[in-house]
C-alpha atoms as a PDB file:
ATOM      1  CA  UNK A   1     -14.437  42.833 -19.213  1.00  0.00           C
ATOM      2  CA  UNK A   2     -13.559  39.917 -20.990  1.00  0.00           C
ATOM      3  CA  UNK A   3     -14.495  36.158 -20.145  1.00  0.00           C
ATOM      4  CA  UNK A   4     -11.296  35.012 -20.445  1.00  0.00           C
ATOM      5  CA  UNK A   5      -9.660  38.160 -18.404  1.00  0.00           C
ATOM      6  CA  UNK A   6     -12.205  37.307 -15.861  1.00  0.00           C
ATOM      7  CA  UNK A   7     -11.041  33.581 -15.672  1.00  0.00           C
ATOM      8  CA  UNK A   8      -7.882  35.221 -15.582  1.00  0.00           C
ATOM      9  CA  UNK A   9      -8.278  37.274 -12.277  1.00  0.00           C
ATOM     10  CA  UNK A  10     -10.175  34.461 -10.513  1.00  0.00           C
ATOM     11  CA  UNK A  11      -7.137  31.797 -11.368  1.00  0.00           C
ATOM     12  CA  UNK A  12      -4.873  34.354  -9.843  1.00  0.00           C
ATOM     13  CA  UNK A  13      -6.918  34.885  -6.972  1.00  0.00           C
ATOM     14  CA  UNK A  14      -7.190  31.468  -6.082  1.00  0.00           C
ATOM     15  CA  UNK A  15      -3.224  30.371  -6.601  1.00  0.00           C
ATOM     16  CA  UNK A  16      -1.891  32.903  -5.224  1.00  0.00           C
ATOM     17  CA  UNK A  17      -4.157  33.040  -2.086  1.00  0.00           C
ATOM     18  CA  UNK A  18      -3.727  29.368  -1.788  1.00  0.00           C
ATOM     19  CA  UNK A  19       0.252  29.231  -1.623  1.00  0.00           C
ATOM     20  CA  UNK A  20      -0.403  32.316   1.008  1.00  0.00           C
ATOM     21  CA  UNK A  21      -2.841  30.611   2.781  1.00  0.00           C
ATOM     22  CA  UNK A  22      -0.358  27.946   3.008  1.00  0.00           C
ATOM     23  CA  UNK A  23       2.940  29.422   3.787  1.00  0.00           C
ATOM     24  CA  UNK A  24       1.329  31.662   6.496  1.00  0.00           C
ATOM     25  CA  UNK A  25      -0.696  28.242   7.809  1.00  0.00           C
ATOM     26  CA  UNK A  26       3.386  26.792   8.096  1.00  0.00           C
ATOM     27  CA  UNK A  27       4.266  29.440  10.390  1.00  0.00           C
ATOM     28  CA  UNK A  28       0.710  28.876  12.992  1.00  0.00           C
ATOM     29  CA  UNK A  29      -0.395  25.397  12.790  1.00  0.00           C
ATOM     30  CA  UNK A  30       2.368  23.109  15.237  1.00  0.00           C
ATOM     31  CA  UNK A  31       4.636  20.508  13.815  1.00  0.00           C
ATOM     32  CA  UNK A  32       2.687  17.029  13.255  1.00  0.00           C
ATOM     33  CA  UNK A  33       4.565  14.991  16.721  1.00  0.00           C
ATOM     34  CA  UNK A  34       3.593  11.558  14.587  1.00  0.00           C
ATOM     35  CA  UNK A  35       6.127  12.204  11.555  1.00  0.00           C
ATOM     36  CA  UNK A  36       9.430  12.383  13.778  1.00  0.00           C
ATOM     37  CA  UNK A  37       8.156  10.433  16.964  1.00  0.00           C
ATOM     38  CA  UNK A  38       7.307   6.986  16.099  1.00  0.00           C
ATOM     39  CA  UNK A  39       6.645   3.796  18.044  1.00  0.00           C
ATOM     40  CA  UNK A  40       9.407   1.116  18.120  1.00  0.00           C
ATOM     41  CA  UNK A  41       7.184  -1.365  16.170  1.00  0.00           C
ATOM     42  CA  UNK A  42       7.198   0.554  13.042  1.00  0.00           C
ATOM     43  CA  UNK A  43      10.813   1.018  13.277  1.00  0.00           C
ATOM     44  CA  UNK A  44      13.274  -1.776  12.111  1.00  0.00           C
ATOM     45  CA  UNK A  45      17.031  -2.303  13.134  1.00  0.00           C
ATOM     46  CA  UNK A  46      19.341  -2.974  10.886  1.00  0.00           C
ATOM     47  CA  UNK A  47      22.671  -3.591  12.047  1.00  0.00           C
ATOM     48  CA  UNK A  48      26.442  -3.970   9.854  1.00  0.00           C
ATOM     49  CA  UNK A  49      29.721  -2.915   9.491  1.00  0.00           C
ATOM     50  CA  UNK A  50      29.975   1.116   8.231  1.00  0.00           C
ATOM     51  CA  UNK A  51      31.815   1.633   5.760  1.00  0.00           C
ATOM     52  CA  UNK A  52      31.263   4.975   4.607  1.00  0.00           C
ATOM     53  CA  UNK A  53      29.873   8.322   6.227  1.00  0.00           C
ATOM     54  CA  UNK A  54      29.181  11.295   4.229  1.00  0.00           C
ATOM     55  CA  UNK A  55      27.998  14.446   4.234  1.00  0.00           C
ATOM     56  CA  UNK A  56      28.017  16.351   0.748  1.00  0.00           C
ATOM     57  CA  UNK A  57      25.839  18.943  -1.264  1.00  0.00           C
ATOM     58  CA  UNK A  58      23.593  17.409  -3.566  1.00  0.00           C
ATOM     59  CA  UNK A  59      22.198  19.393  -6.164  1.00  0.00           C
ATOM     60  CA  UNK A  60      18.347  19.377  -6.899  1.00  0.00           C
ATOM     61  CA  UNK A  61      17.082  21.426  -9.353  1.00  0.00           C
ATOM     62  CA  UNK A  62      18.022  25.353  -9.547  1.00  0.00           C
ATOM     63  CA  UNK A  63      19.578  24.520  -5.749  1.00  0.00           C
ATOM     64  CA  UNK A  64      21.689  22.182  -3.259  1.00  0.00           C
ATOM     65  CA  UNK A  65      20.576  20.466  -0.269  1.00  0.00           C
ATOM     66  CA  UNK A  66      22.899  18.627   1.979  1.00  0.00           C
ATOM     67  CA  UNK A  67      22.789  14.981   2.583  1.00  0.00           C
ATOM     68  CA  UNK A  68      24.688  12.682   4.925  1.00  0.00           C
ATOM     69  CA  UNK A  69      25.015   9.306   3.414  1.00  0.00           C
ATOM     70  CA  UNK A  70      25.953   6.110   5.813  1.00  0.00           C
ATOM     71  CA  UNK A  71      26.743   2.909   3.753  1.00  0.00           C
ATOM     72  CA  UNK A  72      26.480  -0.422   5.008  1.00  0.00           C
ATOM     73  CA  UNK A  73      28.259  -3.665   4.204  1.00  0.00           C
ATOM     74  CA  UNK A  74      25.769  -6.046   5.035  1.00  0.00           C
ATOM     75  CA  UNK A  75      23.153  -3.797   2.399  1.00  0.00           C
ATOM     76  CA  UNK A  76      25.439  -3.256  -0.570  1.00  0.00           C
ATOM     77  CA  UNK A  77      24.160  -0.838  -3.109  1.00  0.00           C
ATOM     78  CA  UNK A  78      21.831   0.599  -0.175  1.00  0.00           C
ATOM     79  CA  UNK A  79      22.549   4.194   1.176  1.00  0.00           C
ATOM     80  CA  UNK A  80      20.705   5.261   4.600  1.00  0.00           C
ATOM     81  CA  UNK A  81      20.473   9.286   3.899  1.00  0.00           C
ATOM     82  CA  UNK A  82      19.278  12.073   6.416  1.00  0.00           C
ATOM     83  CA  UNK A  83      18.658  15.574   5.044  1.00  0.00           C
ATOM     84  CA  UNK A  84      17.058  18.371   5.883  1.00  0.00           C
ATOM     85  CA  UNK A  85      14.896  17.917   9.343  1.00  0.00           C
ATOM     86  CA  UNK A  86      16.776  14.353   9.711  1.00  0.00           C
ATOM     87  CA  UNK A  87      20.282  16.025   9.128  1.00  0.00           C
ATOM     88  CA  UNK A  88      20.068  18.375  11.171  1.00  0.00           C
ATOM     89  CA  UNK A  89      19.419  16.113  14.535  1.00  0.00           C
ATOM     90  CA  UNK A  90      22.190  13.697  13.468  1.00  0.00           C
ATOM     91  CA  UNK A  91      25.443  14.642  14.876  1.00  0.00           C
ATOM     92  CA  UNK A  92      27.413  13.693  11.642  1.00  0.00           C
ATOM     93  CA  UNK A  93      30.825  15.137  12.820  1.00  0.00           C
ATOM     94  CA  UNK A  94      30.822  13.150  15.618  1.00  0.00           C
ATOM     95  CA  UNK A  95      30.183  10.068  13.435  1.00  0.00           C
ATOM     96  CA  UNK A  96      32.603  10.937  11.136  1.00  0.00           C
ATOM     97  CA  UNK A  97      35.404  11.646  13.349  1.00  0.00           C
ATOM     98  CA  UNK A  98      34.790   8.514  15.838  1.00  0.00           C
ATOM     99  CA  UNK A  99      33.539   5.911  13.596  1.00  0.00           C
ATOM    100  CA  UNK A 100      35.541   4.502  11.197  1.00  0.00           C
ATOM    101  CA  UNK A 101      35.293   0.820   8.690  1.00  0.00           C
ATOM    102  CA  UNK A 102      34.938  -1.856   9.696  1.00  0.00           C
ATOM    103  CA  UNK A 103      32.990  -1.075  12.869  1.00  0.00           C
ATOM    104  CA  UNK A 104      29.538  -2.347  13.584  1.00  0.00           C
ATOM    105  CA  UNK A 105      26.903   0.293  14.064  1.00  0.00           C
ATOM    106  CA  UNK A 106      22.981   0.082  14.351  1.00  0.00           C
ATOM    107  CA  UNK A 107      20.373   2.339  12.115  1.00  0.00           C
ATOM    108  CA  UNK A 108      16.637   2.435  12.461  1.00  0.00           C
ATOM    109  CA  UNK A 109      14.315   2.548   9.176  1.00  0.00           C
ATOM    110  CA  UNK A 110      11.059   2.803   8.760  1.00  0.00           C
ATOM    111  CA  UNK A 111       9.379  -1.039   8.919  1.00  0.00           C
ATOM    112  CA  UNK A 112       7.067  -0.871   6.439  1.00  0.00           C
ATOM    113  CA  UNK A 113       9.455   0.620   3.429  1.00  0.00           C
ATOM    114  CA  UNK A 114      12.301  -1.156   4.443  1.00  0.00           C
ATOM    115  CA  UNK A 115      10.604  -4.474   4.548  1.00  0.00           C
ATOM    116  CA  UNK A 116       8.938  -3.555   1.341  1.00  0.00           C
ATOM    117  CA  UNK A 117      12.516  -3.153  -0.427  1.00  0.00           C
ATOM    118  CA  UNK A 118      13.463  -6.861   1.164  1.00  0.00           C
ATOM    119  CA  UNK A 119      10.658  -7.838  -0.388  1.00  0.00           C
ATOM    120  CA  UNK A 120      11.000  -6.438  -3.622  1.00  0.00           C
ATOM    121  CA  UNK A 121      10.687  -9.557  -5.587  1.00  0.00           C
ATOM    122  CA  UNK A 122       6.878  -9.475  -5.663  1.00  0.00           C
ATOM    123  CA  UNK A 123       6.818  -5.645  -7.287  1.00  0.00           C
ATOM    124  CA  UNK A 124       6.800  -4.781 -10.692  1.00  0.00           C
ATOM    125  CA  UNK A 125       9.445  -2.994 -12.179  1.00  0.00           C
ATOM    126  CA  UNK A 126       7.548   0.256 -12.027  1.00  0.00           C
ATOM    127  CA  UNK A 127       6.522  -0.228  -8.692  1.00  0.00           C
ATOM    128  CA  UNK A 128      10.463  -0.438  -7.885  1.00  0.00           C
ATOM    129  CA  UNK A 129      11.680   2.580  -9.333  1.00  0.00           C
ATOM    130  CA  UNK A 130       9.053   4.562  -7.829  1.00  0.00           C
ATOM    131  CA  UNK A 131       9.287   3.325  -4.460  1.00  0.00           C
ATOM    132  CA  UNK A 132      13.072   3.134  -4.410  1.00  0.00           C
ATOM    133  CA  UNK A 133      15.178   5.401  -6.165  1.00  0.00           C
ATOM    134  CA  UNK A 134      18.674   5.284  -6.151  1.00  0.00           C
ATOM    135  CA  UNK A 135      17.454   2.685  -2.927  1.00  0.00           C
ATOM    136  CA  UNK A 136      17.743   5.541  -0.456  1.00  0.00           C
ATOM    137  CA  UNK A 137      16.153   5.397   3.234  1.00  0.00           C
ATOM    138  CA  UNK A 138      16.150   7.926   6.016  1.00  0.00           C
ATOM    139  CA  UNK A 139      17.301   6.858   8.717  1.00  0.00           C
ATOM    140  CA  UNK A 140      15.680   7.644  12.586  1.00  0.00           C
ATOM    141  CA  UNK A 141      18.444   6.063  14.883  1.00  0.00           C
ATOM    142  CA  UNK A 142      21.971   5.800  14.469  1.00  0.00           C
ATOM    143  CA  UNK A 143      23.951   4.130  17.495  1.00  0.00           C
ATOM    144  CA  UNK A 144      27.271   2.778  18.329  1.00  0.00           C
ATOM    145  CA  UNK A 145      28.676   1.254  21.811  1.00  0.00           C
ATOM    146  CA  UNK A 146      25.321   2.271  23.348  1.00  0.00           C
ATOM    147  CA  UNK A 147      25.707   6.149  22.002  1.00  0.00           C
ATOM    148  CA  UNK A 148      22.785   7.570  20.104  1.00  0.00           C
ATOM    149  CA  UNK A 149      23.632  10.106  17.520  1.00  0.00           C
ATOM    150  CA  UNK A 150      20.284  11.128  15.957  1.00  0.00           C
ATOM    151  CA  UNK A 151      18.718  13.574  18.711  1.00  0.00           C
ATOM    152  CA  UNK A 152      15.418  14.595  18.990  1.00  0.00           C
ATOM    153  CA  UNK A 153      13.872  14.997  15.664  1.00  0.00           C
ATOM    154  CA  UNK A 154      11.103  16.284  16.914  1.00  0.00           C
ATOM    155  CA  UNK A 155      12.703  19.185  18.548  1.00  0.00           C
ATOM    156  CA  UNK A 156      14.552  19.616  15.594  1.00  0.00           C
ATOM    157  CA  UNK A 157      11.084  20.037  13.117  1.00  0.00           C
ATOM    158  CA  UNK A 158      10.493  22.533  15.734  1.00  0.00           C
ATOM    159  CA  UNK A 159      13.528  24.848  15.422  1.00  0.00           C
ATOM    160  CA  UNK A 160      13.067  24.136  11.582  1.00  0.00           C
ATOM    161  CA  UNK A 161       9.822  25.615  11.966  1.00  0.00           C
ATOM    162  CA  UNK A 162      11.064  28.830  14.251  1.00  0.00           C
ATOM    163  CA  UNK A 163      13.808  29.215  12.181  1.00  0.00           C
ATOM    164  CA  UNK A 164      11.867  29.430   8.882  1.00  0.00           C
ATOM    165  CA  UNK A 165       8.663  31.098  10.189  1.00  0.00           C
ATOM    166  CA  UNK A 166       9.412  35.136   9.961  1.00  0.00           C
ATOM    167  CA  UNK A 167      10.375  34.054   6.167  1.00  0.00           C
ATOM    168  CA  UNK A 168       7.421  32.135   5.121  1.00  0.00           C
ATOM    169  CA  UNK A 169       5.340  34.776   7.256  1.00  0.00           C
ATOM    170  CA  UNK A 170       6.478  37.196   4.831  1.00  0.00           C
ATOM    171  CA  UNK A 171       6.386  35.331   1.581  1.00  0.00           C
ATOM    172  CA  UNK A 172       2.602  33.537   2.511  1.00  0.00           C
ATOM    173  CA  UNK A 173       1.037  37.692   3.053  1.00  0.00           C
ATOM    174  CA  UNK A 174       3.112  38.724  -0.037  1.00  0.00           C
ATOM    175  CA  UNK A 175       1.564  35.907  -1.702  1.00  0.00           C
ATOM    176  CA  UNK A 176      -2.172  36.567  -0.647  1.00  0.00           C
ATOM    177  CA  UNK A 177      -1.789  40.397  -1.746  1.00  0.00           C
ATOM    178  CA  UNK A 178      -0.683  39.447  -5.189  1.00  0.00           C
ATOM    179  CA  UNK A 179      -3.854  37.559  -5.529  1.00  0.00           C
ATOM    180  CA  UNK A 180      -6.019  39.956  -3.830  1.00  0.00           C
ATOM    181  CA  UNK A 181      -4.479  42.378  -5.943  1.00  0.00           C
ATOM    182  CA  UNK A 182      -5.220  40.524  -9.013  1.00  0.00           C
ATOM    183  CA  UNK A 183      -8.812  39.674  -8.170  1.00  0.00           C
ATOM    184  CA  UNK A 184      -9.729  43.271  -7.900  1.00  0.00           C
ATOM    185  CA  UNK A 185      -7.441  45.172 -10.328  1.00  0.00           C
ATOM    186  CA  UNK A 186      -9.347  46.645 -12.616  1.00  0.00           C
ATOM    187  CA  UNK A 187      -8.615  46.003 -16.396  1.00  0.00           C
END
C-alpha cells in the first residue's frame, strides 16, 4: 500500500466521519435557548413607517431559500429580512394582508450590529462590506397596535430541529459508513 493511498483512506476517514459525526450530533444535542431568546438590552427598537413587506424566493447557489423583506422609511436602503428559523415564526400573511404604507410599525434588531451599521463611519471599507451586505438585518420582533407577529423563535428552532432530524439522522450514519468504509477498504 501506497503512502499516498494511505493518506488517502485516512482523509476520507476523517471527513466523512466528521460531517457524520455532525449531522447525527444535529439530531441529539438540544437547540442553543441563547440564539433565539435574548434579553431586551441587546435588542434595539427601531420604529418607522412600512413601506414594503415581502416574501419571495431568493436564489443561493444550486438552490432557493425564502426571505421576507420589511422596508422602512425612516432606514432607506436598509431591508430587515427573516428566513429560515426567523421566517418561519413571523406570521408574514398576516402582515401582509393587515399592514399596509404608510403605517408605523416597530422591529427589534440585534444592538450590537445594528448600532455598528449607525456607526459605520469609523469602519473601513472592507470592514463594511463584510459586516453589511446588501445592509440586511434579521429581525426578532415585529409589532403593530400592540400585536406581536414574530412568535416564539425558540419553539420554532425546535420544530426546525424535529422536522429535519429523521433526515440528517440518515444522511450523518450514511456519512460515517462511507468513511468507515474507506478507512478499511482494502486496495
Amino acid at each position: 500500500m501506497t503512502k499516498k493511498y494511505r493518506i488517502l483512506r485516512v482523509s476520507g476517514l476523517i471527513l466523512f466521519s466528521s460531517l457524520g459525526a455532525y449531522l447525527i450530533g444535529t439530531c441529539v444535542f438540544p437547540v442553543d435557548k441563547s440564539k433565539y431568546i435574548l434579553p431586551e438590552d441587546k435588542l434595539l427598537t427601531v420604529a418607522g413607517a412600512f413601506t414594503a413587506g415581502e416574501r419571495k424566493d431568493v436564489s443561493a447557489g444550486r438552490g432557493t431559500s425564502r426571505v421576507f423583506e420589511v422596508n422602512l422609511t425612516t432606514y432607506p436602503g436598509v431591508k430587515f429580512i427573516n428566513s429560515g428559523i426567523f421566517l418561519r415564526a413571523t406570521d408574514w400573511k398576516a402582515i401582509q394582508s393587515t399592514i399596509k404604507y404608510p403605517d408605523t410599525v416597530e422591529l427589534k434588531v440585534l444592538r450590537s450590529d445594528f448600532e455598528k451599521y449607525l456607526n459605520r463611519e469609523s469602519l473601513t471599507i472592507f470592514q463594511k462590506i463584510a459586516a453589511y451586505p446588501n445592509n440586511k438585518f434579521k429581525f426578532y420582533s415585529f409589532r403593530f397596535k400592540n400585536k406581536e407577529y414574530v412568535s416564539d423563535l425558540y419553539e420554532a428552532a425546535k420544530d426546525h430541529q424535529s422536522d429535519n432530524m429523521v433526515p440528517n439522522f440518515i444522511a450523518g450514519l450514511v456519512s460515517l459508513l462511507i468513511g468507515l468504509y474507506s478507512y478499511f477498504s482494502k486496495k
